[in-house]
C-alpha atoms as a PDB file:
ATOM      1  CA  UNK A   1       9.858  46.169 -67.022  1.00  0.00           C
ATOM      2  CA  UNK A   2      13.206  47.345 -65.445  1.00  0.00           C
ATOM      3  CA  UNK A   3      11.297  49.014 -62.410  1.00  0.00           C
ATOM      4  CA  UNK A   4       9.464  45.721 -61.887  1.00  0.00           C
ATOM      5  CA  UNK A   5      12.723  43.451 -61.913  1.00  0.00           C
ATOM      6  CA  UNK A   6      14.128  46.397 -59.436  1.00  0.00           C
ATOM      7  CA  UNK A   7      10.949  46.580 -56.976  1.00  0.00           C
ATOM      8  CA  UNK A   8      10.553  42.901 -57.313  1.00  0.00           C
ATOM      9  CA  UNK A   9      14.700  42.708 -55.946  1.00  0.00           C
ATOM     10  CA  UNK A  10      14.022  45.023 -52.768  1.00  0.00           C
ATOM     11  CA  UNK A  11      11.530  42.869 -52.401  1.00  0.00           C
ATOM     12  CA  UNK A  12      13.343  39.977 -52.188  1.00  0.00           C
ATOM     13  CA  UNK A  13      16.228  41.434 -50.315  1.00  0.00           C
ATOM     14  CA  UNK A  14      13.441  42.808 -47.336  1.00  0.00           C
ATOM     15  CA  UNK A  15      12.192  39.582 -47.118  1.00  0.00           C
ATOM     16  CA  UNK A  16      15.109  37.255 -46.696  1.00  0.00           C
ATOM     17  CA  UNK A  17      16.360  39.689 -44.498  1.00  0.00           C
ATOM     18  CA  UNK A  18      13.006  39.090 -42.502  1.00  0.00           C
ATOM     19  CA  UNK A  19      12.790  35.423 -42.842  1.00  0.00           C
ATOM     20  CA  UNK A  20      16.071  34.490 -41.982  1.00  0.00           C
ATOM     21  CA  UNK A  21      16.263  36.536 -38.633  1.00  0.00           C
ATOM     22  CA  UNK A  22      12.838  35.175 -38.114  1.00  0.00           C
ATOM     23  CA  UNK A  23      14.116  31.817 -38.602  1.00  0.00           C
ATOM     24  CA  UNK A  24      17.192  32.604 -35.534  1.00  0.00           C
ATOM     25  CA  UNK A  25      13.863  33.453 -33.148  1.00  0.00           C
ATOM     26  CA  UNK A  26      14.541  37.416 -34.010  1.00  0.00           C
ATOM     27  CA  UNK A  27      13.034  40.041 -35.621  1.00  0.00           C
ATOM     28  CA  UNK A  28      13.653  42.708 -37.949  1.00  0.00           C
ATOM     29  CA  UNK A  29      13.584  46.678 -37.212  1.00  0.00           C
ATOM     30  CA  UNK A  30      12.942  48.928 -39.530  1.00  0.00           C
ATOM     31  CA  UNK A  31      15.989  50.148 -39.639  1.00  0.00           C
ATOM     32  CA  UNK A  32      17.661  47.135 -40.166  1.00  0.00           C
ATOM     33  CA  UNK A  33      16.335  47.172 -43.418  1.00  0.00           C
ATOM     34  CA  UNK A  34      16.794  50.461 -44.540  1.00  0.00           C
ATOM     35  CA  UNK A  35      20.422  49.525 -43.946  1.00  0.00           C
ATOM     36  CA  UNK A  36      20.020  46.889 -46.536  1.00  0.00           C
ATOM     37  CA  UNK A  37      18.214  49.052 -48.602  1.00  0.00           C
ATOM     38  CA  UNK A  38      19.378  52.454 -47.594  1.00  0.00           C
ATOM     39  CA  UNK A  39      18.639  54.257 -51.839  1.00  0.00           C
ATOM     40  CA  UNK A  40      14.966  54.069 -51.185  1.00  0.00           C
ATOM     41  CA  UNK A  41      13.003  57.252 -49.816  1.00  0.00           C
ATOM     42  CA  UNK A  42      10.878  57.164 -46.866  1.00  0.00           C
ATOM     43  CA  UNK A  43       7.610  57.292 -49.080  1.00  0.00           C
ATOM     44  CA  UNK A  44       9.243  54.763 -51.391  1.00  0.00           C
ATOM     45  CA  UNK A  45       9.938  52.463 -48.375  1.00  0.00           C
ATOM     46  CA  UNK A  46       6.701  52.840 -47.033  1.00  0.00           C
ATOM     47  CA  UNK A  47       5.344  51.483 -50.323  1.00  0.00           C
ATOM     48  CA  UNK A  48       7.186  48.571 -50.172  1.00  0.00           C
ATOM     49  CA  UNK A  49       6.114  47.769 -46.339  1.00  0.00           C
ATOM     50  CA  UNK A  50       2.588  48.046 -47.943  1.00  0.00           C
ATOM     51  CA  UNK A  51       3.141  45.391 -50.700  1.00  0.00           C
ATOM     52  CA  UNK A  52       4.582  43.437 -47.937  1.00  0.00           C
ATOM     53  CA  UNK A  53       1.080  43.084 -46.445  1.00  0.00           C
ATOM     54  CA  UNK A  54      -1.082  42.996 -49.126  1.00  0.00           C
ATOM     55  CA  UNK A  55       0.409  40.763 -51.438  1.00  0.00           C
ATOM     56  CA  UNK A  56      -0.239  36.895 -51.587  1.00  0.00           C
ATOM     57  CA  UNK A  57       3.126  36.306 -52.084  1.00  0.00           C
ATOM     58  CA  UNK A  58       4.583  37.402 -48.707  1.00  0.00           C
ATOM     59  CA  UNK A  59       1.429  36.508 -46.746  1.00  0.00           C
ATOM     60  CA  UNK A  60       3.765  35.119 -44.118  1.00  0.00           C
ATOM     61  CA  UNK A  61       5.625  38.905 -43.154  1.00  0.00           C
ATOM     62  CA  UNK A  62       3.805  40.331 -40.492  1.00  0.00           C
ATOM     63  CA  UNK A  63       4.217  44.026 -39.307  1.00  0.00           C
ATOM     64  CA  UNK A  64       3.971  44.936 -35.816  1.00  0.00           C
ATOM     65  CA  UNK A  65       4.458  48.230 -34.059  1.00  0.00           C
ATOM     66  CA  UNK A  66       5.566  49.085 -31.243  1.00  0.00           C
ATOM     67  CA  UNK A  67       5.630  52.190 -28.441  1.00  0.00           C
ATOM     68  CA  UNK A  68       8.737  53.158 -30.607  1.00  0.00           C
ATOM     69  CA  UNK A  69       9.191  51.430 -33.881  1.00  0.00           C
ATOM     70  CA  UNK A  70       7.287  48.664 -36.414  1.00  0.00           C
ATOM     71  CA  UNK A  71       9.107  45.410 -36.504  1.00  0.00           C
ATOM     72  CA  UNK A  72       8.524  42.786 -39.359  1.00  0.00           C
ATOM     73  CA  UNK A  73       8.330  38.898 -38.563  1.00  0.00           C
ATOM     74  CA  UNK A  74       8.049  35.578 -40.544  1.00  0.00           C
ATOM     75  CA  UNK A  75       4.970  33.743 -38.935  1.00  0.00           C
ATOM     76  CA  UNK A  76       6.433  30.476 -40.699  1.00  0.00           C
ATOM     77  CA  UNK A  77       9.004  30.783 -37.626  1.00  0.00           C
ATOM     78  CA  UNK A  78       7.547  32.858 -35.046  1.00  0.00           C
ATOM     79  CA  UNK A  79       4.326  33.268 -33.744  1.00  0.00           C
ATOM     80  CA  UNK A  80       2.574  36.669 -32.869  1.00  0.00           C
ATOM     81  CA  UNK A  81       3.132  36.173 -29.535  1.00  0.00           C
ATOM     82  CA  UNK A  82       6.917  35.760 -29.557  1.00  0.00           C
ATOM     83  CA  UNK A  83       7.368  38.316 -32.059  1.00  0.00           C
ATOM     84  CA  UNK A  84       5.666  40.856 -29.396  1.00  0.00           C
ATOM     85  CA  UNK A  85       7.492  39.771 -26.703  1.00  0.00           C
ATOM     86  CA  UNK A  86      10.837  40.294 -28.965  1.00  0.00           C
ATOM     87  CA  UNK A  87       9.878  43.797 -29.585  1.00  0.00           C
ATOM     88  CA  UNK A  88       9.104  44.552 -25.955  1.00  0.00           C
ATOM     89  CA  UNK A  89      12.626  43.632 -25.598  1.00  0.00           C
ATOM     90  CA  UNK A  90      14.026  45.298 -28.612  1.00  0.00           C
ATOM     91  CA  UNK A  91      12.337  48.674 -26.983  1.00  0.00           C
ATOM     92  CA  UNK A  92      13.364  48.051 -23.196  1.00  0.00           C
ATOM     93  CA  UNK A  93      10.321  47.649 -22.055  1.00  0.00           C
ATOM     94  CA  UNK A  94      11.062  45.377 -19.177  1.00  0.00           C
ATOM     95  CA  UNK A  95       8.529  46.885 -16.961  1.00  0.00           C
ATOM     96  CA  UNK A  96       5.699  45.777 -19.406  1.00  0.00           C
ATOM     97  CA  UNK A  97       7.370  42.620 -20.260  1.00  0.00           C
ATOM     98  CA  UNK A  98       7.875  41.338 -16.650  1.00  0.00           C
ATOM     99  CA  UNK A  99       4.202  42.613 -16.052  1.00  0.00           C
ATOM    100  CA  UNK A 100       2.527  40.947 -19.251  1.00  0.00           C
ATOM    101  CA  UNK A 101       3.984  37.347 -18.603  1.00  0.00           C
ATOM    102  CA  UNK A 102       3.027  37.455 -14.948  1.00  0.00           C
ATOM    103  CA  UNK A 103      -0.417  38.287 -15.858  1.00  0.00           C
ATOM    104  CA  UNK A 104      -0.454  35.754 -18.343  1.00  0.00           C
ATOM    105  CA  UNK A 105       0.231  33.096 -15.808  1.00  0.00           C
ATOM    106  CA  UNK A 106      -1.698  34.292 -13.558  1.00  0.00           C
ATOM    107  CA  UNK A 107      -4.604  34.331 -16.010  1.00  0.00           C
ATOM    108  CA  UNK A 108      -3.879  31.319 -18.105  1.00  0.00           C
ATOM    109  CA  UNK A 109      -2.566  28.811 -15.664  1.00  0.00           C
ATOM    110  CA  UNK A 110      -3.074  30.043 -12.910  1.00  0.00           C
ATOM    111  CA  UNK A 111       0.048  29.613 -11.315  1.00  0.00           C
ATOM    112  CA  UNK A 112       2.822  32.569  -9.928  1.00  0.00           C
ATOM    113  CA  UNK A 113       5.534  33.681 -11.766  1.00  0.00           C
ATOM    114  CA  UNK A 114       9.251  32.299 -10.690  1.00  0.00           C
ATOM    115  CA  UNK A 115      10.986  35.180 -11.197  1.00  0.00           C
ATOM    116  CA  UNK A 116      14.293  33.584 -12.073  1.00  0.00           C
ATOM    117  CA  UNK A 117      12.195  32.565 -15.453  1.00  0.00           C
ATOM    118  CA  UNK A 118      13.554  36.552 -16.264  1.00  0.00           C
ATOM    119  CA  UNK A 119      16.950  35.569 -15.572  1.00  0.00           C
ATOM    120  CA  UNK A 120      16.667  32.987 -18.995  1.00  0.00           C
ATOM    121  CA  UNK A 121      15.844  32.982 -22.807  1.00  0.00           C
ATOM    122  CA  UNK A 122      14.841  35.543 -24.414  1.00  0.00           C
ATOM    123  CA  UNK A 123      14.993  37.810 -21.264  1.00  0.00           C
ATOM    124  CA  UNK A 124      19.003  37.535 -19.748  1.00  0.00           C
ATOM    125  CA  UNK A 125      17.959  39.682 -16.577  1.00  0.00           C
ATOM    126  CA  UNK A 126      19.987  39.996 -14.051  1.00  0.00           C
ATOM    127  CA  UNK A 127      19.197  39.472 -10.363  1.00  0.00           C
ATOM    128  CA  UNK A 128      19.894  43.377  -9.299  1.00  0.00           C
ATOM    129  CA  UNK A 129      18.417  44.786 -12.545  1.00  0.00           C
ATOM    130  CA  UNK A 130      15.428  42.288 -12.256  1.00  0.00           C
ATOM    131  CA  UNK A 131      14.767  43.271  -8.099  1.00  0.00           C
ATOM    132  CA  UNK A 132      15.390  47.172  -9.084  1.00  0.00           C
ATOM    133  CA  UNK A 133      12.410  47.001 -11.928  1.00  0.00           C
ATOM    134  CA  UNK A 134      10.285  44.481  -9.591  1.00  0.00           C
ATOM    135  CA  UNK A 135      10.935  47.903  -6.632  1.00  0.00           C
ATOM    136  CA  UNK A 136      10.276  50.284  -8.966  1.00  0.00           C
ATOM    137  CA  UNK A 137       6.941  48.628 -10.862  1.00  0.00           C
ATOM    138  CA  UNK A 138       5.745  49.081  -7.087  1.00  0.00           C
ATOM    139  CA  UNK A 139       5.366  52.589  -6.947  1.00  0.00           C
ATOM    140  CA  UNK A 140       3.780  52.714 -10.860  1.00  0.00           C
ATOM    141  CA  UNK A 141      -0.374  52.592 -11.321  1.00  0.00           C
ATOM    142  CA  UNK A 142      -0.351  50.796 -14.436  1.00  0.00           C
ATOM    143  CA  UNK A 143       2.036  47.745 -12.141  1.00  0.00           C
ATOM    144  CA  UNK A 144      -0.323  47.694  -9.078  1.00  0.00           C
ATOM    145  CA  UNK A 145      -1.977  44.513  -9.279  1.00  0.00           C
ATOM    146  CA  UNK A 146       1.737  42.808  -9.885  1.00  0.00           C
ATOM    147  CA  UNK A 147       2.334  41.483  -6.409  1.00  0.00           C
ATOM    148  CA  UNK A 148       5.487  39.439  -4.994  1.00  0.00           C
ATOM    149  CA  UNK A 149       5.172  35.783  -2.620  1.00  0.00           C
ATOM    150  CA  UNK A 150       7.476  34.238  -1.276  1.00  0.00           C
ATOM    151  CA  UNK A 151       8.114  30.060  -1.173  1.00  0.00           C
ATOM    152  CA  UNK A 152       8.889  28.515   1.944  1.00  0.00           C
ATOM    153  CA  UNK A 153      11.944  27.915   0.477  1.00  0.00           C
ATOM    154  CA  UNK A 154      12.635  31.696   0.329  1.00  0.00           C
ATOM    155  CA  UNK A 155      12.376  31.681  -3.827  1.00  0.00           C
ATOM    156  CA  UNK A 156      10.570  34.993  -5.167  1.00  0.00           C
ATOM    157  CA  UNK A 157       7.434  34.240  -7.128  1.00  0.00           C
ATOM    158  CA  UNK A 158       5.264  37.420  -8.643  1.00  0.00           C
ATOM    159  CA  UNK A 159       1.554  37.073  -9.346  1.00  0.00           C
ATOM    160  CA  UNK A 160      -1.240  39.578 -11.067  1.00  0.00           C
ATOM    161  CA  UNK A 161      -4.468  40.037  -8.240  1.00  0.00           C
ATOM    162  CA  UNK A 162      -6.505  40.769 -11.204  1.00  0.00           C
ATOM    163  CA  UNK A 163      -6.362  36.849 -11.648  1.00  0.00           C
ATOM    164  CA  UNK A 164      -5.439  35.537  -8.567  1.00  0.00           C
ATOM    165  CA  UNK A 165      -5.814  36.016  -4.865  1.00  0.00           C
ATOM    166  CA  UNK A 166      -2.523  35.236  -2.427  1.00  0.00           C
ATOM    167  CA  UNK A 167      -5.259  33.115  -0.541  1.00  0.00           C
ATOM    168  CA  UNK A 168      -5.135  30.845  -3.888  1.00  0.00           C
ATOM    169  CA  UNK A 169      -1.869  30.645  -3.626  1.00  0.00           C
ATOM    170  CA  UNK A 170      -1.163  29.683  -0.037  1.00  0.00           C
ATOM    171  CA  UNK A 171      -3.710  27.058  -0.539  1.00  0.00           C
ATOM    172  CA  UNK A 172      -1.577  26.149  -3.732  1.00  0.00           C
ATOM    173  CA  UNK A 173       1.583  25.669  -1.709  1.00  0.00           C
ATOM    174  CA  UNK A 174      -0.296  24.027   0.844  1.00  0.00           C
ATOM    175  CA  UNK A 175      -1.643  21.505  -1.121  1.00  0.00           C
ATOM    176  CA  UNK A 176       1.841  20.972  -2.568  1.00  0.00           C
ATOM    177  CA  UNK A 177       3.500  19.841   1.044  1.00  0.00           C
END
């Protein structure tokens, strides 16, 4: 009964933990919550990360992993989406961040990227950092279809050529004179 009430505690300190930085749009490492619960073993940790996603009663903590670490989330205040865009940020991954919106609007919309959308919420980029990565995703394979315009009114806009064609988008700023 004892190791119940005890399992059942960890429990319920992992998930606050979760749900409450979930609820301030952020999510939780791993390590984060070892902190909290730092007298568990790896194997007895890993235990309770499984109960977290099997069992009814947390259906709404979500693991996701990353290129370097597995991040929990609260659906109830973040969706999917977010959550992986948090951890691309978590793991400095700016490169595939900047490259994974712009395709999205590209795809979804399809409309080019302003690129001063990096320089807000949840990104904080700043100008030189943000024209450094934009030089450097240039000379990088997986980056090649990322491609820059520019407004007339000299503003930087970045699109993906998988999804659109800088004829498209000519004809887009055309048709908005």
């Amino acid at each position: 009964m004892g190791n119940n009430n005890i399992e059942k505690n960890i429990l319920d300190i992992i998930t606050k933990l979760v749900r409450d930085r979930s609820a301030q749009a952020q999510i939780t490492t791993l390590d984060e919550i070892k902190e909290k619960v730092s007298n568990l073993t790896d194997e007895e940790f890993e235990d309770k990360i499984e109960i977290l996603k099997t069992d009814d009663k947390y259906k709404d903590i979500r693991v996701l992993s990353g290129k370097k670490g597995r991040y929990l989330f609260s659906d109830n205040d973040m969706t999917l989406k977010y959550a992986k865009l948090m951890a691309q940020i978590e793991e400095n991954d700016v490169k595939g961040l900047i490259a994974k919106t712009v395709r999205e609007d590209s795809k979804i919309y399809p409309r080019p990227t302003d690129t001063t959308v990096f320089n807000k919420s949840p990104f904080y980029l700043e100008d030189d950092v943000l024209i450094d990565v934009i030089e450097q995703m240039k000379d990088e394979e997986e980056y090649k279809d990322i491609q820059e315009v520019e407004a007339s009114n000299g503003a930087l806009y970045l699109f993906s050529n998988k999804h659109m064609e800088k004829i498209m988008l000519l004809d887009l700023q055309n048709g908005l004179k």
